[in-house]
PDB file of N, CA and C in Angstrom:
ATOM      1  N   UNK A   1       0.809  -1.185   0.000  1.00  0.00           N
ATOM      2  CA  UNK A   1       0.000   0.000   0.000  1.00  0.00           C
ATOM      3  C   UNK A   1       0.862   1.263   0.000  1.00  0.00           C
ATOM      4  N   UNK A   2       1.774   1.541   1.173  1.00  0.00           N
ATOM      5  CA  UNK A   2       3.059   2.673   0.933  1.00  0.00           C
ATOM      6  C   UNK A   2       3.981   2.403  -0.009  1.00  0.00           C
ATOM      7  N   UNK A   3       4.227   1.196  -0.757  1.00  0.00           N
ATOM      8  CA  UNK A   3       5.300   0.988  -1.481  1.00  0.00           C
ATOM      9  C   UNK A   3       5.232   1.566  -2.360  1.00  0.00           C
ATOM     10  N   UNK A   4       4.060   2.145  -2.900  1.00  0.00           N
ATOM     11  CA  UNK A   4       4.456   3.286  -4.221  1.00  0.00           C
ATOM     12  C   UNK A   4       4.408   4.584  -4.461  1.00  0.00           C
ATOM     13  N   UNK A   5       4.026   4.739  -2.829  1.00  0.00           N
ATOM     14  CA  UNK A   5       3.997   6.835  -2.793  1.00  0.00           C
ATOM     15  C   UNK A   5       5.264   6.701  -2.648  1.00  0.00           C
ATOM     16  N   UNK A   6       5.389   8.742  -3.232  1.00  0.00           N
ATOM     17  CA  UNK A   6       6.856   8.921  -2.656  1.00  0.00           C
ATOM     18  C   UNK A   6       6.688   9.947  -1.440  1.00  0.00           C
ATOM     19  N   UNK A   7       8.003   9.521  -0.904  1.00  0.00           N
ATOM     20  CA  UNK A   7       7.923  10.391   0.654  1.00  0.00           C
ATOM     21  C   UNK A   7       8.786  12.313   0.433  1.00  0.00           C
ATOM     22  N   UNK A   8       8.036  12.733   1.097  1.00  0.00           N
ATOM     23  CA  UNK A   8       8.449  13.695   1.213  1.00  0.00           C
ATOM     24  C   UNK A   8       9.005  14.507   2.049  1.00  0.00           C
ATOM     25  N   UNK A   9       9.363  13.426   3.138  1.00  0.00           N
ATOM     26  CA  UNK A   9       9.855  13.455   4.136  1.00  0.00           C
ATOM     27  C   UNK A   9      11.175  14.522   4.263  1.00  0.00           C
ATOM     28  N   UNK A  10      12.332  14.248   3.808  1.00  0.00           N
ATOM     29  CA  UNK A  10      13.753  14.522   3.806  1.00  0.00           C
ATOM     30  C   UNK A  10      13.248  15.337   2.361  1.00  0.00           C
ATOM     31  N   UNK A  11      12.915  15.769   1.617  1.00  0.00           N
ATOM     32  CA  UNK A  11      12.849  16.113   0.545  1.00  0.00           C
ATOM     33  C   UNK A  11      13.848  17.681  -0.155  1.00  0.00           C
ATOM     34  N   UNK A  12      12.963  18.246   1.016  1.00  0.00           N
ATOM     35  CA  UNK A  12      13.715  19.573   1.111  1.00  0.00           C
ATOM     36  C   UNK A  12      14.938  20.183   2.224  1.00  0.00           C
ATOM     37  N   UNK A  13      15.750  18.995   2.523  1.00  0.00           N
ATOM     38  CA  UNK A  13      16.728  19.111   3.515  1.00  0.00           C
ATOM     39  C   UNK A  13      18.236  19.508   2.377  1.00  0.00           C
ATOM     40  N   UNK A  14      18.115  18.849   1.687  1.00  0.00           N
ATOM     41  CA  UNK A  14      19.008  19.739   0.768  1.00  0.00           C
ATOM     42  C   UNK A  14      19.258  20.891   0.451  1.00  0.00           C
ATOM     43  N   UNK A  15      17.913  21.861   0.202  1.00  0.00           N
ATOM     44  CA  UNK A  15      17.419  22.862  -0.063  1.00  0.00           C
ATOM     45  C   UNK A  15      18.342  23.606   1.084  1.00  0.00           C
ATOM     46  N   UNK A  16      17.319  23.378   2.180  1.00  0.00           N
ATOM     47  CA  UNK A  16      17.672  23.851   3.282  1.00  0.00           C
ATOM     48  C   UNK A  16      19.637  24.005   3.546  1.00  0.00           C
ATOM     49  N   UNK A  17      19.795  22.678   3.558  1.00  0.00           N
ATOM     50  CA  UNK A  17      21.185  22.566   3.787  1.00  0.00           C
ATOM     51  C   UNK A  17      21.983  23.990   2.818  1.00  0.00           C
ATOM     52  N   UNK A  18      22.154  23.869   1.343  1.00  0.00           N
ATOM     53  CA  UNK A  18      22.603  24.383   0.216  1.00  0.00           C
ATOM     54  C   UNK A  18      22.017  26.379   1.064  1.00  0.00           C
ATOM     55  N   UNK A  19      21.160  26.398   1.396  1.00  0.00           N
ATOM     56  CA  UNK A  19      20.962  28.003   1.419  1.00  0.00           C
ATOM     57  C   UNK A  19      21.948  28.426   2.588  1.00  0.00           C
ATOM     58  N   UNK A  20      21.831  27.378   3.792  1.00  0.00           N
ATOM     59  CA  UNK A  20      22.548  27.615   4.664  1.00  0.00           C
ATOM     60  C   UNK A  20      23.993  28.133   4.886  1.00  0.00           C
ATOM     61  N   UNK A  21      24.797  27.073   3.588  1.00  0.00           N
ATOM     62  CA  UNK A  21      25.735  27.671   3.096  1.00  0.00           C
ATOM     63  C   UNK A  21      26.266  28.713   2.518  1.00  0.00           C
ATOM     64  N   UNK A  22      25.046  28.984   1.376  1.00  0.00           N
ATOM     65  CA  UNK A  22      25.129  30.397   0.919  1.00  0.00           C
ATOM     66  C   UNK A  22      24.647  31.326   1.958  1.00  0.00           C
ATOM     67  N   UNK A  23      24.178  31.559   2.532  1.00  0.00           N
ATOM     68  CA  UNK A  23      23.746  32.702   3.327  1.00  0.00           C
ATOM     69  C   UNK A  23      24.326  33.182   5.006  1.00  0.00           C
ATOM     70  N   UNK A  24      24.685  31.423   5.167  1.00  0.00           N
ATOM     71  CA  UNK A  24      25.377  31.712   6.398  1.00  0.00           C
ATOM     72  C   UNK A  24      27.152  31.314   6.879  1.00  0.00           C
ATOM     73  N   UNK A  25      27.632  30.355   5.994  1.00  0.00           N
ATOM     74  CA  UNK A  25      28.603  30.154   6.528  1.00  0.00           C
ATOM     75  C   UNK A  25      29.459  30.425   5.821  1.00  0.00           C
ATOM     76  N   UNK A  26      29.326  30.870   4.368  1.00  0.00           N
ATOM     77  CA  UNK A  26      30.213  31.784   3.202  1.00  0.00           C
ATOM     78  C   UNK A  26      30.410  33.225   3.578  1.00  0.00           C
ATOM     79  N   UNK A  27      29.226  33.883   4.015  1.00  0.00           N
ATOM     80  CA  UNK A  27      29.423  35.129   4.951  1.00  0.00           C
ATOM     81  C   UNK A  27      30.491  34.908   5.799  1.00  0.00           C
ATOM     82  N   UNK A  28      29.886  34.089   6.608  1.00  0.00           N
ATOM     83  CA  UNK A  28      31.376  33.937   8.250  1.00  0.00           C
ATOM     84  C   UNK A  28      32.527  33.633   7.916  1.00  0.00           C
ATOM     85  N   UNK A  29      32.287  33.311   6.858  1.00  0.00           N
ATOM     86  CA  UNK A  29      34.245  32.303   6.529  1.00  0.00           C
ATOM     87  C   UNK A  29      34.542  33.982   6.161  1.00  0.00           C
ATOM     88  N   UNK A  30      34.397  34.400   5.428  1.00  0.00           N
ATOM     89  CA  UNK A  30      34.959  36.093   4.865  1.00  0.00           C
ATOM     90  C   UNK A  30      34.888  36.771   5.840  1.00  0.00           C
ATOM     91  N   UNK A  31      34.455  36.773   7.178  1.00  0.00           N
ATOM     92  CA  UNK A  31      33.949  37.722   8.629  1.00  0.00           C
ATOM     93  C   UNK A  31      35.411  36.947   9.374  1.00  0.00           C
ATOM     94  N   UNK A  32      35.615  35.536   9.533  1.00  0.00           N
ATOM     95  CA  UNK A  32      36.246  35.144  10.032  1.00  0.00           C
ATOM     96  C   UNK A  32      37.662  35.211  10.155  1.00  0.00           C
ATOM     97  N   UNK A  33      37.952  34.991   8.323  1.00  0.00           N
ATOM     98  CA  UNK A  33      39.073  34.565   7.621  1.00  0.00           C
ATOM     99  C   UNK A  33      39.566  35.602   7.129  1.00  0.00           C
ATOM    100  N   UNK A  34      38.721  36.810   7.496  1.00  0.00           N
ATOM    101  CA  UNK A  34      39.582  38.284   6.509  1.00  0.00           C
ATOM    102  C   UNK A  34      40.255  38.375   5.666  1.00  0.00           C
ATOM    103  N   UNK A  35      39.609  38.318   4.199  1.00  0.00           N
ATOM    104  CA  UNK A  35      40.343  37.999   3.214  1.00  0.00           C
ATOM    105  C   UNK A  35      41.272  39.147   2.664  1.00  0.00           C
ATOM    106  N   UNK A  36      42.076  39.097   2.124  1.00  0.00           N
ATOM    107  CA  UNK A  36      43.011  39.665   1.566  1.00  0.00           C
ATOM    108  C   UNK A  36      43.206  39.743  -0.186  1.00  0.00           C
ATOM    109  N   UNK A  37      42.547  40.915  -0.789  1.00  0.00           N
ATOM    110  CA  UNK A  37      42.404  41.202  -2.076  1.00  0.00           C
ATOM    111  C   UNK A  37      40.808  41.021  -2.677  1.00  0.00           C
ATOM    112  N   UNK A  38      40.471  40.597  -3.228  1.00  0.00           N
ATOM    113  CA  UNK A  38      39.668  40.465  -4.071  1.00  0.00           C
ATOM    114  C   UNK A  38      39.491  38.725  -4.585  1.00  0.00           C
ATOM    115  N   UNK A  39      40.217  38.092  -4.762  1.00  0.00           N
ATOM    116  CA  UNK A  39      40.027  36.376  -4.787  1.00  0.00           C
ATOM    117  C   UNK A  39      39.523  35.758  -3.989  1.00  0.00           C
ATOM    118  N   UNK A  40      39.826  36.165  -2.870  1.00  0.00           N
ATOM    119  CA  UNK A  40      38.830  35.430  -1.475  1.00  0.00           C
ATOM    120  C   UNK A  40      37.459  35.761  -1.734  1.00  0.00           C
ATOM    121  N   UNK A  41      37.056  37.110  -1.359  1.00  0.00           N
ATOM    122  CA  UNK A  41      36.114  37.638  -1.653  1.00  0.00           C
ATOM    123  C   UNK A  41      34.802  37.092  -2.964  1.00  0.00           C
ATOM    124  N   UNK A  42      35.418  37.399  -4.405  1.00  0.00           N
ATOM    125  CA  UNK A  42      35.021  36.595  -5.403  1.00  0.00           C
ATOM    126  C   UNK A  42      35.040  35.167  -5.458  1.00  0.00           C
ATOM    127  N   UNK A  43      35.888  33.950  -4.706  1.00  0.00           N
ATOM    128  CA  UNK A  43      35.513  33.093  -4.500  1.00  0.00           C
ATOM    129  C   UNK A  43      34.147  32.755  -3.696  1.00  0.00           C
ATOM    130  N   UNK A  44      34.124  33.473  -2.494  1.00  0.00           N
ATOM    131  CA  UNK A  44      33.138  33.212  -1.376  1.00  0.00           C
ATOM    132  C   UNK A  44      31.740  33.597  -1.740  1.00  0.00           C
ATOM    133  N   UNK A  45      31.416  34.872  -3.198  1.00  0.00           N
ATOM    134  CA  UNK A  45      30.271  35.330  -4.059  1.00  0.00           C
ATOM    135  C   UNK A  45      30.625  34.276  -4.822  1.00  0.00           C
ATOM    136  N   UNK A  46      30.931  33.564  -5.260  1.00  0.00           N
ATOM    137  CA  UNK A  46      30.679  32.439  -6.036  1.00  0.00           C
ATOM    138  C   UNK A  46      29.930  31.316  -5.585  1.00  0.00           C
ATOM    139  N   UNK A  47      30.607  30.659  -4.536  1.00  0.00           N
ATOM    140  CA  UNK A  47      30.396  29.514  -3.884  1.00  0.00           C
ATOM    141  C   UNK A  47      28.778  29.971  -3.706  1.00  0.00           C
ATOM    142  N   UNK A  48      28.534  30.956  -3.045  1.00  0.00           N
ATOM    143  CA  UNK A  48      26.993  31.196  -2.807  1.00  0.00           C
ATOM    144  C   UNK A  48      26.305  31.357  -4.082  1.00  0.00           C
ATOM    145  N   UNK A  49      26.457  31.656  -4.983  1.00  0.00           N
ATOM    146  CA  UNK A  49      25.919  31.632  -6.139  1.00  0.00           C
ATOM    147  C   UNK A  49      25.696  30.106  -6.787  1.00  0.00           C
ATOM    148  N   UNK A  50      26.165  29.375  -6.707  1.00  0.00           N
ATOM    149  CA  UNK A  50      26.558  28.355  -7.054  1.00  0.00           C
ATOM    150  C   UNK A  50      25.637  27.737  -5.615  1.00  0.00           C
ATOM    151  N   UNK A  51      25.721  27.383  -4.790  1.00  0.00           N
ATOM    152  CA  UNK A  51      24.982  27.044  -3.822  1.00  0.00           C
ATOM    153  C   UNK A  51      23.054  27.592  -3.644  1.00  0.00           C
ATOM    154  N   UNK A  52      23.033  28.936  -4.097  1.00  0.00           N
ATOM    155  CA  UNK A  52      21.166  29.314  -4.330  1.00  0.00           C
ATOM    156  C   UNK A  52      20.727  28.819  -5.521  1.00  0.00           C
ATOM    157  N   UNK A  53      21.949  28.327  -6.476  1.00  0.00           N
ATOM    158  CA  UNK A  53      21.722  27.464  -7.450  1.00  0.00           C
ATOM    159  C   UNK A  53      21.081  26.200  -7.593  1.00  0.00           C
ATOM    160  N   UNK A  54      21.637  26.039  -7.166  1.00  0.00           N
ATOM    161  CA  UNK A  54      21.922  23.767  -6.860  1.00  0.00           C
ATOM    162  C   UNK A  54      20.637  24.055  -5.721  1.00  0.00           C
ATOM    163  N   UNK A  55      20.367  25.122  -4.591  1.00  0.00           N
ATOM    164  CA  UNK A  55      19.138  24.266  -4.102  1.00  0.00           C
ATOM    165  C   UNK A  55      17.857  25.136  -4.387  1.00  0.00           C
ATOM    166  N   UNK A  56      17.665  25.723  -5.498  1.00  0.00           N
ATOM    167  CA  UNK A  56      16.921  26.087  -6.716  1.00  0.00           C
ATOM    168  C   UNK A  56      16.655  25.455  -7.432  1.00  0.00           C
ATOM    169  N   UNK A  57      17.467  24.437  -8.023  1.00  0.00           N
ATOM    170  CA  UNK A  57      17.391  23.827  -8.334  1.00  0.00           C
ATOM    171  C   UNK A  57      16.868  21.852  -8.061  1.00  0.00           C
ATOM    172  N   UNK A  58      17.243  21.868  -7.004  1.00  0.00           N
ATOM    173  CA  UNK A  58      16.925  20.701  -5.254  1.00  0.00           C
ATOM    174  C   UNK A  58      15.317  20.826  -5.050  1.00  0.00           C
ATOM    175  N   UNK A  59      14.870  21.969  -5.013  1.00  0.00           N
ATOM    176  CA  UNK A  59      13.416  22.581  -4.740  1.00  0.00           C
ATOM    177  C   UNK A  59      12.359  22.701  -5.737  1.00  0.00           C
ATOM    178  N   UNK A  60      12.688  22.451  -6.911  1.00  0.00           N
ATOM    179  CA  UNK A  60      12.274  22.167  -8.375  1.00  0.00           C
ATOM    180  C   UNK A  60      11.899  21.137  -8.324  1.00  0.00           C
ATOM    181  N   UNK A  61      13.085  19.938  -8.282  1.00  0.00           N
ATOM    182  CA  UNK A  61      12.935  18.806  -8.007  1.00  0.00           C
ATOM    183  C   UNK A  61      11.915  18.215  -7.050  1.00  0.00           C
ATOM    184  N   UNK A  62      12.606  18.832  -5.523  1.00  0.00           N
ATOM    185  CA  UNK A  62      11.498  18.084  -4.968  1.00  0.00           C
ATOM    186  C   UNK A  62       9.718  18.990  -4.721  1.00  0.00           C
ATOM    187  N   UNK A  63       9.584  19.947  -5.140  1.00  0.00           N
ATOM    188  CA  UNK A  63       8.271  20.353  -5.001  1.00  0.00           C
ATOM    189  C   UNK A  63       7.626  19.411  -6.136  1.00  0.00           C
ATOM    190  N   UNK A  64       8.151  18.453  -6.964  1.00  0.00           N
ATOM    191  CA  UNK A  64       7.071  18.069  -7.797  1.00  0.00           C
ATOM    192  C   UNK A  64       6.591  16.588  -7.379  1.00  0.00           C
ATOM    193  N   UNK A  65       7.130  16.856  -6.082  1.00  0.00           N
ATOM    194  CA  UNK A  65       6.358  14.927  -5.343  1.00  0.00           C
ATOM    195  C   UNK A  65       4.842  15.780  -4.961  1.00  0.00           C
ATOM    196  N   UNK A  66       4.123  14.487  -4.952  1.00  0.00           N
ATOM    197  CA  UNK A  66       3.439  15.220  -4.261  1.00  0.00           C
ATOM    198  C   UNK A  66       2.710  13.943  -2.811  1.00  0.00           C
ATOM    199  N   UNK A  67       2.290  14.753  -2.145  1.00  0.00           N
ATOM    200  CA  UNK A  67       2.078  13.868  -0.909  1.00  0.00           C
ATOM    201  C   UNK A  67       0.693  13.336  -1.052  1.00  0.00           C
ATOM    202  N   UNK A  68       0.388  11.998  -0.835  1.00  0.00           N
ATOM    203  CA  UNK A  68      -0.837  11.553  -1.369  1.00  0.00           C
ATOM    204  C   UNK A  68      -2.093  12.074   0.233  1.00  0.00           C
ATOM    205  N   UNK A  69      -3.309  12.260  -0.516  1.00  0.00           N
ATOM    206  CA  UNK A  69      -4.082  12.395   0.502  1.00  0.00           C
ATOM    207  C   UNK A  69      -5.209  11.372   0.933  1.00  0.00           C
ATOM    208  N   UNK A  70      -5.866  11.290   2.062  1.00  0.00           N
ATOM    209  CA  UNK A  70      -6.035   9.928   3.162  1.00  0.00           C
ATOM    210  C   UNK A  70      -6.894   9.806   2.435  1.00  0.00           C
ATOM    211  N   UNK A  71      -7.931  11.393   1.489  1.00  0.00           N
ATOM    212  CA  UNK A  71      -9.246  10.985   0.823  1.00  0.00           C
ATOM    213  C   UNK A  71      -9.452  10.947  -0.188  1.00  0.00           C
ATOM    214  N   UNK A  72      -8.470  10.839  -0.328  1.00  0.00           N
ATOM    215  CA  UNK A  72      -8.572  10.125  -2.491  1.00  0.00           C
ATOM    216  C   UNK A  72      -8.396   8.582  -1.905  1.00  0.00           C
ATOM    217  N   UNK A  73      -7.221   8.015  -0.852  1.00  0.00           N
ATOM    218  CA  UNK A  73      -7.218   7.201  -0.596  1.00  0.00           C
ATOM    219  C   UNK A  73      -8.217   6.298   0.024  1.00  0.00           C
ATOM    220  N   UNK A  74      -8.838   6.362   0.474  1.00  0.00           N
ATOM    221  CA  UNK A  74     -10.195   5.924   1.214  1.00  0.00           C
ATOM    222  C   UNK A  74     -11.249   6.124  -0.073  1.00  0.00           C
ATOM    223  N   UNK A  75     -11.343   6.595  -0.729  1.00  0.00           N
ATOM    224  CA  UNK A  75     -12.249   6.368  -1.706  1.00  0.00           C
ATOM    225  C   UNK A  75     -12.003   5.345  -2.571  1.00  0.00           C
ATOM    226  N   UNK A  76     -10.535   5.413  -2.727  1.00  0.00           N
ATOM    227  CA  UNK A  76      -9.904   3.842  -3.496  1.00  0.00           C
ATOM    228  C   UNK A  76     -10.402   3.060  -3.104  1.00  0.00           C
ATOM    229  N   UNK A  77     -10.260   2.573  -2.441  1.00  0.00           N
ATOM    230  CA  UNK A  77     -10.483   1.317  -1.420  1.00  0.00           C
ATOM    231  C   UNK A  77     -12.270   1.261  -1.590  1.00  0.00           C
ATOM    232  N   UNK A  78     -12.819   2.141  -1.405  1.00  0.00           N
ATOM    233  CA  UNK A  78     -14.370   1.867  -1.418  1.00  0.00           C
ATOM    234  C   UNK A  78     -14.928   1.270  -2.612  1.00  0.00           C
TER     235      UNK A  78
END
């Protein structure tokens, strides 16, 4: 009976994970690590770019499960 929904459980933990990076710990590493020139800097706007990417992309993906409901299900069965 569950063996053929999909779960949506963990779905958007990627998402989550990937923004985290961009927004919070690419900031701190440059707050932390005081970069020196312009390469640090442009690396660390990258990585976040590249990171709102991928879970823009993560969130695409998983918004198109969809979670089954109890009353479509119960009508099956009837």
């Amino acid at each position: 009976m569950f063996a053929s929904q999909k779960s949506t459980g963990t779905g958007y933990t990627t998402t989550v994970a990937l923004l985290t990076v961009a927004f919070i710990f690419s900031p701190a590493a440059l707050v932390v690590l005081r970069p020196v020139g312009y390469v640090s800097v442009s690396l660390a706007i990258a990585c976040s770019a590249l990171c709102v990417t991928l879970a823009w992309v993560n969130w695409r993906r998983s918004s198109q499960l969809t979670i089954p409901s109890i009353a479509i299900q119960g009508a099956k069965q009837k």
